[in-house]
Every structure is written in structure tokens, then in C-alpha cells.
Protein backbone atom coordinates (compact mmCIF):
# COMPACT_ATOMS: atom_id res chain seq x y z
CA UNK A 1 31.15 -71.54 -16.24
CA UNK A 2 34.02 -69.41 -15.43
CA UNK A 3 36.56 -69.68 -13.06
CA UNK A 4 35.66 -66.49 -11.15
CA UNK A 5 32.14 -67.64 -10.37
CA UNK A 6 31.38 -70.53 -7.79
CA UNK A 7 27.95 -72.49 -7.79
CA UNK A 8 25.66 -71.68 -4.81
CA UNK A 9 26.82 -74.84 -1.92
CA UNK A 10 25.30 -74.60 1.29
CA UNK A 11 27.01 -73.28 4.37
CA UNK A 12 30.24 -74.84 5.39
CA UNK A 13 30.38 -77.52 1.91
CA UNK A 14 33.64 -76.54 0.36
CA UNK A 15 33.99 -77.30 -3.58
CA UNK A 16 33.85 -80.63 -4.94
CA UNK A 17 32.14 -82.03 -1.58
CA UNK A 18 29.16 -83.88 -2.21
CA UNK A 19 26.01 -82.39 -0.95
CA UNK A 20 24.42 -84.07 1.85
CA UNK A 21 21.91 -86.38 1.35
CA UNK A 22 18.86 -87.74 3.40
CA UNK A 23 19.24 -89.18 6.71
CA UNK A 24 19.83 -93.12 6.57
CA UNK A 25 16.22 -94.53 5.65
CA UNK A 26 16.18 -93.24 2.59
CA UNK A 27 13.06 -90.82 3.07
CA UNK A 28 13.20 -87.49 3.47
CA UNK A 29 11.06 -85.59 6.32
CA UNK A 30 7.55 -84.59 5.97
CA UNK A 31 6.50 -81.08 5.14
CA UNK A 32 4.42 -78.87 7.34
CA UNK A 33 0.98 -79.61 6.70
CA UNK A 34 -0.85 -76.68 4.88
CA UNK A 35 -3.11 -74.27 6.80
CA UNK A 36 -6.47 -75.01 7.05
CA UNK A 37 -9.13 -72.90 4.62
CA UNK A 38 -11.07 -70.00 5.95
CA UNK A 39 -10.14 -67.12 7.31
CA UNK A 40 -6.46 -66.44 8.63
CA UNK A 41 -6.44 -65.86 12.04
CA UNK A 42 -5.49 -63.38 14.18
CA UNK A 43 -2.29 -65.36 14.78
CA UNK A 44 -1.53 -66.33 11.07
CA UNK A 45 -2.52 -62.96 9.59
CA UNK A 46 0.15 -60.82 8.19
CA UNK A 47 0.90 -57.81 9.14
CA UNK A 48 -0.27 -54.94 7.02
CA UNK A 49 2.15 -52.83 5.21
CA UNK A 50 3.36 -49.60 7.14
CA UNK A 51 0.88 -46.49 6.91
CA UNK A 52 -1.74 -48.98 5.91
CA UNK A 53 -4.88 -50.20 8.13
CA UNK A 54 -6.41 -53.64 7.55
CA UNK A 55 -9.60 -53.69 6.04
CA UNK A 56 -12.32 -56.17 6.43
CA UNK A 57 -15.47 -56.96 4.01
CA UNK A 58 -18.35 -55.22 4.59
CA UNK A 59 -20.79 -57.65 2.65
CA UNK A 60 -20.44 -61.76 1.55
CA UNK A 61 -19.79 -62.22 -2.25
CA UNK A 62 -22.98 -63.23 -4.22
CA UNK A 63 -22.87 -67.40 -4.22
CA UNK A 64 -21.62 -68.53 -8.08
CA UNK A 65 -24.72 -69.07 -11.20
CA UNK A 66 -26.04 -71.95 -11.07
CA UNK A 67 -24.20 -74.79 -13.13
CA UNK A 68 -21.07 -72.09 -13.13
CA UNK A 69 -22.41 -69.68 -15.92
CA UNK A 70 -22.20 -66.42 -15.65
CA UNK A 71 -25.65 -64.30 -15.68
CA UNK A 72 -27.48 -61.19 -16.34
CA UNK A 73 -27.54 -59.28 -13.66
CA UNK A 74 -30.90 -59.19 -11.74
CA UNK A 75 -31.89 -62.07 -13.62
CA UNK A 76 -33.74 -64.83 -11.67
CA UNK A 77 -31.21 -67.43 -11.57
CA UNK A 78 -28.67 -66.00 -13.06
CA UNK A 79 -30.27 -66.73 -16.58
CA UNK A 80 -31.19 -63.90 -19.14
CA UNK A 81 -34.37 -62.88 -19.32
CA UNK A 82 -36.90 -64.56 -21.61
CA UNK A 83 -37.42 -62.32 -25.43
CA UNK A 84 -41.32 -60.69 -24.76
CA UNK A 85 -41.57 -60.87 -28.59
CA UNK A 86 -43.07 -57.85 -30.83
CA UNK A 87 -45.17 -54.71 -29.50
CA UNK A 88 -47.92 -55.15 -31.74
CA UNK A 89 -50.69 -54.00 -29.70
CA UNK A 90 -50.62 -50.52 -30.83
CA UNK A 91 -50.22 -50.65 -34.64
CA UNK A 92 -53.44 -53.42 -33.93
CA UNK A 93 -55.56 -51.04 -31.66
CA UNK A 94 -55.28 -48.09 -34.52
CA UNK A 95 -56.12 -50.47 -37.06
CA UNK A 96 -59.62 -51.39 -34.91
CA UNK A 97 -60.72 -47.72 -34.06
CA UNK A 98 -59.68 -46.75 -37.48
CA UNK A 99 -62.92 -49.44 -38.90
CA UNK A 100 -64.62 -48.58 -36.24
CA UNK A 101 -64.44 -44.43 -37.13
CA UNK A 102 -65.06 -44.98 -40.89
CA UNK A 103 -68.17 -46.93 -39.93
CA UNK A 104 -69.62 -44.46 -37.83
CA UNK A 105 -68.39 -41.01 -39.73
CA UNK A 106 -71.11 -41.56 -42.76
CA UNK A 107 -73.95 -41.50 -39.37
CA UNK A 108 -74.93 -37.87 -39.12
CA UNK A 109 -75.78 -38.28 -35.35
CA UNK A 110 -72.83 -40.79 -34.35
CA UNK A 111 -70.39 -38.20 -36.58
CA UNK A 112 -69.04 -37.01 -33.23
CA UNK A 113 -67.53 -40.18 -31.67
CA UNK A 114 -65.96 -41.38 -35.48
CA UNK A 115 -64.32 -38.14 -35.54
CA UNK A 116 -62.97 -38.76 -31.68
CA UNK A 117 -62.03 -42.46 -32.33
CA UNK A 118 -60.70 -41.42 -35.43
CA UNK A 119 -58.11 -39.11 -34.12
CA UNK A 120 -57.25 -41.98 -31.76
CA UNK A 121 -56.24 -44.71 -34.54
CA UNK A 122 -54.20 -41.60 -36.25
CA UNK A 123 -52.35 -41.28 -32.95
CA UNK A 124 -51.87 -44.87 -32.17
CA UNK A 125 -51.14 -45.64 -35.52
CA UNK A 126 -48.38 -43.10 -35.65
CA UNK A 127 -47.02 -44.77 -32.79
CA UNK A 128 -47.47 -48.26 -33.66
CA UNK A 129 -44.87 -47.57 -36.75
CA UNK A 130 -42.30 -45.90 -34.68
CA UNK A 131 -42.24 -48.92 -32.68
CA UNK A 132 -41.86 -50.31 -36.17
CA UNK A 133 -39.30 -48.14 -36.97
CA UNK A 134 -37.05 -49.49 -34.25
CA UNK A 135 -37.61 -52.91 -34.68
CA UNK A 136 -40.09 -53.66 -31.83
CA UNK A 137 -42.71 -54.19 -33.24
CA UNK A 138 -43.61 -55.80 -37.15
CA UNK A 139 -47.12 -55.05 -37.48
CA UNK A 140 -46.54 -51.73 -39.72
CA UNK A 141 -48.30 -52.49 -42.23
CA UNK A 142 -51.21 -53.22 -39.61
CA UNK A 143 -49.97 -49.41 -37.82
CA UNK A 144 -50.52 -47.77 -41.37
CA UNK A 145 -53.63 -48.74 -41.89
CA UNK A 146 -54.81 -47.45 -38.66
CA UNK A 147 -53.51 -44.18 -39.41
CA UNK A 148 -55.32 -43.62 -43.37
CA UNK A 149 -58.37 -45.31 -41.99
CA UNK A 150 -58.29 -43.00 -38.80
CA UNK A 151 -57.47 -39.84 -41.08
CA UNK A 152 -59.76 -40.12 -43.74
CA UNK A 153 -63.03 -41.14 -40.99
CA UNK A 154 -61.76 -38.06 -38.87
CA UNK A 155 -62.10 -35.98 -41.76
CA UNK A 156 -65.45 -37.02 -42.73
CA UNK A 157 -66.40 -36.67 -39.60
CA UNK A 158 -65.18 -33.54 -39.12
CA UNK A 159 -67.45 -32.35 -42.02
CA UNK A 160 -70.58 -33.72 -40.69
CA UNK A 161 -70.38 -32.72 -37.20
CA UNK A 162 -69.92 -29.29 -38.24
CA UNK A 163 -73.53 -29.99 -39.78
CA UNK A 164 -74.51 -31.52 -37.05
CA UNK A 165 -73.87 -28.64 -34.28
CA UNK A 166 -75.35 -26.33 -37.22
CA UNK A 167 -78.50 -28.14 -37.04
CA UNK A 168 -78.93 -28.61 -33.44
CA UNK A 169 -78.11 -24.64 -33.19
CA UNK A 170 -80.21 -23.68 -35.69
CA UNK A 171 -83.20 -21.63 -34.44
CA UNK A 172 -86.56 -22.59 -35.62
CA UNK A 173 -87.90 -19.90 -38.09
CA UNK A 174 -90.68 -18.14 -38.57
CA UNK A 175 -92.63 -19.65 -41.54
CA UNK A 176 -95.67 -17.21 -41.99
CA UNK A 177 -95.26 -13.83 -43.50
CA UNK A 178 -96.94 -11.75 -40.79
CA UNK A 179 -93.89 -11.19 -37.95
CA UNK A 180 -91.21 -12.10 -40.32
CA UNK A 181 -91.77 -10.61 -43.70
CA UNK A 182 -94.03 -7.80 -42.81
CA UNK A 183 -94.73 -6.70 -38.77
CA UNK A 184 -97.72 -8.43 -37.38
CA UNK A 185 -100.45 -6.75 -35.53
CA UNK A 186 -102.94 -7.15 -32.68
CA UNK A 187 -104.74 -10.48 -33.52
CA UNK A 188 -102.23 -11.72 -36.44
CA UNK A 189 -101.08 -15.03 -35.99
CA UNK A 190 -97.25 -15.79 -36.33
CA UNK A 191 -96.54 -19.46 -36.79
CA UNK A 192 -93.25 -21.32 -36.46
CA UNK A 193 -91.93 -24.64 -38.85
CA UNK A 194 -92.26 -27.00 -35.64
CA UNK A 195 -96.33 -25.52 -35.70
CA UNK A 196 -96.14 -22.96 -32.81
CA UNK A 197 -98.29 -20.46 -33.21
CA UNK A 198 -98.20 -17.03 -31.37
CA UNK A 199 -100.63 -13.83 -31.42
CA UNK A 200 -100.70 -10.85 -29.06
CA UNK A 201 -103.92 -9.34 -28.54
CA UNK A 202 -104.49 -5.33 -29.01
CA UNK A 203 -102.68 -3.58 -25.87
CA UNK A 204 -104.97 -1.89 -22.97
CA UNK A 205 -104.20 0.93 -21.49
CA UNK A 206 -104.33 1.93 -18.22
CA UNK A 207 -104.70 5.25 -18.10
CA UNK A 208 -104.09 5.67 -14.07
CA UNK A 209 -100.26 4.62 -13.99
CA UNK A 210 -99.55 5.01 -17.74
CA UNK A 211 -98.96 1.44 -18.86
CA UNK A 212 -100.61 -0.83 -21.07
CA UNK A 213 -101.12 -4.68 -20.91
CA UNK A 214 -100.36 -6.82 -23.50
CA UNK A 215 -101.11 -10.70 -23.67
CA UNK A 216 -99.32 -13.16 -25.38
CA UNK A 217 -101.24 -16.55 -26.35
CA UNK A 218 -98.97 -19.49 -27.45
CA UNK A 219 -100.83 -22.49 -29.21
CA UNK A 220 -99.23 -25.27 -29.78
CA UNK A 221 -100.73 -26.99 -32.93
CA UNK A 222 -97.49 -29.33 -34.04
CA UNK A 223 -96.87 -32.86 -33.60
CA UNK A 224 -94.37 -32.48 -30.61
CA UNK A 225 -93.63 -31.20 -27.59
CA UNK A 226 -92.59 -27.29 -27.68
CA UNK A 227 -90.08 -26.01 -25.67
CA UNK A 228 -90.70 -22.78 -23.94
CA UNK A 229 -87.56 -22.39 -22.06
CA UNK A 230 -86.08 -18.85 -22.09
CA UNK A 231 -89.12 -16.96 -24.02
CA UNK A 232 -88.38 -13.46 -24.27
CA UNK A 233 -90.23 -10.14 -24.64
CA UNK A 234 -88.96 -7.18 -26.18
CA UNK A 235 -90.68 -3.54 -26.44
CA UNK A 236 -89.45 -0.64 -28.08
CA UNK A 237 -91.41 2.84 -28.47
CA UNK A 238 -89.61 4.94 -31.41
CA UNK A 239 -87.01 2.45 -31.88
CA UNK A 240 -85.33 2.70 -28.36
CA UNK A 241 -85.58 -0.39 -26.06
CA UNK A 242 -87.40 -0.66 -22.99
CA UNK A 243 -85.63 -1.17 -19.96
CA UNK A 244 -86.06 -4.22 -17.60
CA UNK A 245 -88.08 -1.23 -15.17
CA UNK A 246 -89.99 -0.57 -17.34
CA UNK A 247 -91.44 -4.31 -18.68
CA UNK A 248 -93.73 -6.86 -16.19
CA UNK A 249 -94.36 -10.25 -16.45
CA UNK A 250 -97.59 -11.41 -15.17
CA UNK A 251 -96.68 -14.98 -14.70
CA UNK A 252 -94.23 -17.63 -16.36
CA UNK A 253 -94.35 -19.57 -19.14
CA UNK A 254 -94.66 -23.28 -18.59
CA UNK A 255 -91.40 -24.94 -19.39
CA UNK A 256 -92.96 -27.37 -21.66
CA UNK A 257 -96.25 -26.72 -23.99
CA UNK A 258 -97.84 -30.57 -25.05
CA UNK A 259 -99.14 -30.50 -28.93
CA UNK A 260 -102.40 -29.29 -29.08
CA UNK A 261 -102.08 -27.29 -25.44
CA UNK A 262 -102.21 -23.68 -25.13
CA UNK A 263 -100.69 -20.66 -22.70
CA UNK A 264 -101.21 -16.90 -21.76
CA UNK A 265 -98.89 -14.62 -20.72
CA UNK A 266 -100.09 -11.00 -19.30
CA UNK A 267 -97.03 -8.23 -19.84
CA UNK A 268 -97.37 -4.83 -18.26
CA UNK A 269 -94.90 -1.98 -20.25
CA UNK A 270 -94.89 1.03 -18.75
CA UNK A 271 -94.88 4.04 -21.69
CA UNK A 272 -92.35 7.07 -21.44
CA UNK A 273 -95.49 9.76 -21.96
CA UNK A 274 -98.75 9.45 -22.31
CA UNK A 275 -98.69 10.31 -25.82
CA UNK A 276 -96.99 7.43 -27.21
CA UNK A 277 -99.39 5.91 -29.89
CA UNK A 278 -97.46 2.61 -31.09
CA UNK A 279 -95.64 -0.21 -29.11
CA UNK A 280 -93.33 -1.99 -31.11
CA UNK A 281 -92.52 -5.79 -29.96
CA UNK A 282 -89.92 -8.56 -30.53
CA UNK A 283 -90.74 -11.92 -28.70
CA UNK A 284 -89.62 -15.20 -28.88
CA UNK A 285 -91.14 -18.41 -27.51
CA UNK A 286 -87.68 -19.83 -26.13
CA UNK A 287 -84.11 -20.60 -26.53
CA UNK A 288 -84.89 -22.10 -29.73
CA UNK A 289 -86.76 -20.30 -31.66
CA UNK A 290 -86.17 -16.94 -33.47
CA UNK A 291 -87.64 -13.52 -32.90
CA UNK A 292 -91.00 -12.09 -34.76
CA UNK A 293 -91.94 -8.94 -34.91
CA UNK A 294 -95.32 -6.91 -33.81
CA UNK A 295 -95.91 -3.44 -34.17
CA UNK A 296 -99.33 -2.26 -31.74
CA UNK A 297 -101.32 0.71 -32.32
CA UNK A 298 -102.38 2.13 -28.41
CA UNK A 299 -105.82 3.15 -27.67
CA UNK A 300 -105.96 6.97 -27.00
CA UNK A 301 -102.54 7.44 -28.48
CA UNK A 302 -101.05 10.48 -29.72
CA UNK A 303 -98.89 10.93 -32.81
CA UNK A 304 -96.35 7.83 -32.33
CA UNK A 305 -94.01 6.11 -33.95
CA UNK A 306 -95.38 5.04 -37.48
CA UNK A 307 -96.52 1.47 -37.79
CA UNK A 308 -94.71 0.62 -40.79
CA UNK A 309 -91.35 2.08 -40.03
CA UNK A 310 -90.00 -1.20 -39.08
CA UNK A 311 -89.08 -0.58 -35.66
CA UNK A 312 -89.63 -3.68 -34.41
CA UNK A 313 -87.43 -5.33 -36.25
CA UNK A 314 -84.40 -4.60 -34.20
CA UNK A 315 -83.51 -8.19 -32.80
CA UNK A 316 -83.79 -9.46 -29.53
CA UNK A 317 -81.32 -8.40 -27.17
CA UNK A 318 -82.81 -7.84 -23.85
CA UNK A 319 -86.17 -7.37 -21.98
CA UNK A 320 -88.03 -9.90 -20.06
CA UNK A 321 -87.49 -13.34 -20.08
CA UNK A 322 -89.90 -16.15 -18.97
């Protein structure tokens, strides 16, 4: 150490005195006792720094984890939360409706629902291998399957359903010649494939208000119940339509006709003159049946309309429905 530079003494110990040492018992005194824990009191507390306010805790710490380890938070416990394992309900739900589709798509009537529950396995196959994709689920294998069995049942039954709705549209045709092939007359029978059979009778005229009457007879000689819903009754004189002023209906058709039961229908048409010689009519016997064709010669007529110049075979779009 050099000369210039004295060792720290205490107050009023010159150099080279010996420090003072404990008082004669040879122990030195106690020190303070330590504060107690908790919070420092009002009297203990120091002072906060200038420009500063103290600030106290709005809300108790969380207690410790149990055991001392550190948690996830939210976790019951403190613990992380258990694995849920793989998300392989979806990839297994596609695989299902896609069996389920390719069953039902060869059914002509059940066509419908495979092509709905195939479109469902296509989409929940699709999904089921994204989940794949990002590792949450290991079914995709399972997911694939859903969607080629899903795609190739929807496709199927795309095919047949557009049968189906063909069929179920599908008018029922006229099967004889006479209303289809050539125009009936007064007294020809027109029969349908389901075994409907309809004839009008040879028009009366009434001379006093210048109409005629003209009855429709519908027999019903098939095996099943005939639908007369929505019958309709068309006239024409020289190829132009008939107004609905113009046409009566004596009374309704029955909604229903059982096999082997039978129905007239009276229907007034009022002419434009006097002179017209030929009616020509288009009726059908409902919704779901097609239109035949009469052409009527009128008692007392004039020179009309010719009876073979197909007038009547304009196609129903109008008149007087039952």
C-alpha cells in the first residue's frame, strides 16, 4: 500500500492503535430482530421517490401450481390439458353415406336420396382429408373412400333421377289412332295407355242463343284409379280459340274416376255466327294426360271450317278447366 493512502480506522483511532474490541464478556451485542412478514406498515414503509405516488395492488396473485409446477394457463389444476386424440369422425361418416349412396343409386325410385347422400360423403370426405392433411385426423384413407364412393353413387344417381322426374312428368298418351293420328268425330272413341277412354257425342244446337252443347263421356275401363284433376276443354272455330266467355261448363269432373266407373260432362260454346258449320276441340282428361283432338260437324251449319284441315290440332293452351 502506499504511503499516501491510510486504511479506513474508525473515528478518533489514530494509526497503529488497535481497534476496539467487544466489551469484557467476550460476546458481542445482539442484532435488531428482523421485521416481521407481511405488509410494511404505515410506520415502516418508505417513502416514495419524489414526483412519484404509491401504488397499491388492485388484485391477490394467483396461489402457486400445485406440487410447484408451472401450468397451462386455464388449465384445471394447473396441469395441461389431456390429448383428445384424432378427428376421425368425418373421414368415417363419408365413408358410411358413401355405401349407403352406391346402394341405393342402382334403385330407380330411391335414385333421389343416393344422389343427396352421395353429395354428402363427397363433402365430408373432402373434409375428413383436410383434417388429414394437418395432422388431426389419420383416417384418410377411410376420408377417400368416402369421397369416390360418394362421387361415383352421386353420379349414377344423377342419371337415373333425371329418368325418374322424366317418367313421373311424362303425360299419358293417346294410344288409338282416332284423336291422335287422325281427328276424331262425334261418337269416336279416343283411348289412353292407362285405359281411359273418352268420346264426345255430336254437338246440339240451340238455335235461340246461338250455342251448341257438347257432352263429354269419360269411361274408365283400366285397372286403376284415373285421375281427373285439371281436365281441360278447348274449342276453336277456323283455327282461332275460344275465349273463356265464350265456353260453359255444366258441372265438374269428379276428382277421381274408380276402374270400371264412368262420367258426363255437358259444355255449352257459344258460336261467333250462326253460320259456323264445324267445331273443332282439344280436351284432356287431367293434369296427366295429353290432349286429343275432335273435329264436329254442327247441325244446320253453313260453309265452315273444313273437317280435315287439322284445326284441332293446335295444343291445349287455354279454355275451360274442370
Amino acid at each position: 500500500m502506499s504511503a499516501d493512502r491510510q486504511p479506513n480506522l474508525p473515528p478518533g483511532l489514530a494509526p497503529g492503535q488497535p481497534r476496539p474490541g467487544p466489551p469484557h464478556g467476550g460476546t458481542p451485542p445482539p442484532f435488531p430482530p428482523a421485521p416481521a412478514a407481511g405488509p410494511q406498515s404505515a410506520a415502516t414503509a418508505l417513502p416514495p421517490p419524489g414526483g412519484f405516488a404509491a401504488v397499491s395492488p388492485q388484485r391477490p396473485l394467483p396461489p402457486p401450481a400445485p406440487g410447484g409446477w408451472g401450468g397451462h394457463p386455464g388449465a384445471p389444476g394447473g396441469w395441461p390439458p389431456p390429448y383428445a386424440g384424432p378427428r376421425n369422425a368425418t373421414g368415417t361418416a363419408a365413408l358410411v353415406l358413401g355405401v349407403i349412396a352406391a346402394t341405393l343409386c342402382w334403385t330407380f325410385v330411391f335414385s333421389v336420396l343416393g344422389l343427396v347422400l352421395g353429395v354428402l360423403a363427397v363433402i365430408l370426405g373432402l373434409i375428413g382429408t383436410g383434417r388429414a392433411r394437418r395432422g388431426t385426423a389419420t383416417n384418410r384413407g377411410v376420408a377417400l373412400g368416402g369421397v369416390w364412393t360418394g362421387a361415383g353413387a352421386a353420379a349414377v344417381s344423377a342419371v337415373l333421377t333425371v329418368l325418374f322426374v322424366i317418367w313421373v312428368t311424362d303425360p299419358i298418351v293417346v294410344e288409338s289412332e282416332a284423336g291422335s293420328a287422325h281427328l276424331a268425330g262425334a261418337g269416336d272413341e279416343v283411348v289412353f295407355e292407362d285405359g281411359l277412354v273418352v268420346s264426345l257425342a255430336a254437338p246440339e244446337r240451340d238455335a235461340a242463343d246461338g250455342t251448341v252443347t257438347i257432352t263429354v263421356r269419360i269411361a274408365n275401363e283400366g285397372g286403376g284409379e284415373a285421375d281427373l284433376d285439371g281436365a281441360e276443354f278447348d274449342a276453336f272455330v277456323n283455327e282461332d280459340r275460344l275465349g273463356e266467355g265464350q265456353l260453359w261448363r255444366g258441372a265438374d269432373w269428379p276428382a277421381t274416376l274408380a276402374s270400371g266407373a264412368s262420367a258426363e260432362v255437358d259444355y255449352r260454346v257459344e258460336l261467333p255466327t250462326p253460320e259456323t258449320a264445324v267445331v273443332s276441340v282439344d280436351f284432356a282428361p287431367g293434369d296427366e294426360y295429353e290432349f286429343a283432338f275432335w273435329d264436329l260437324d254442327l247441325p244446320g251449319g253453313g260453309s265452315g271450317g273444313d273437317p280435315d284441315d287439322g284445326s284441332g290440332d293446335t295444343g291445349g293452351s287455354g279454355g275451360v278447366e274442370a
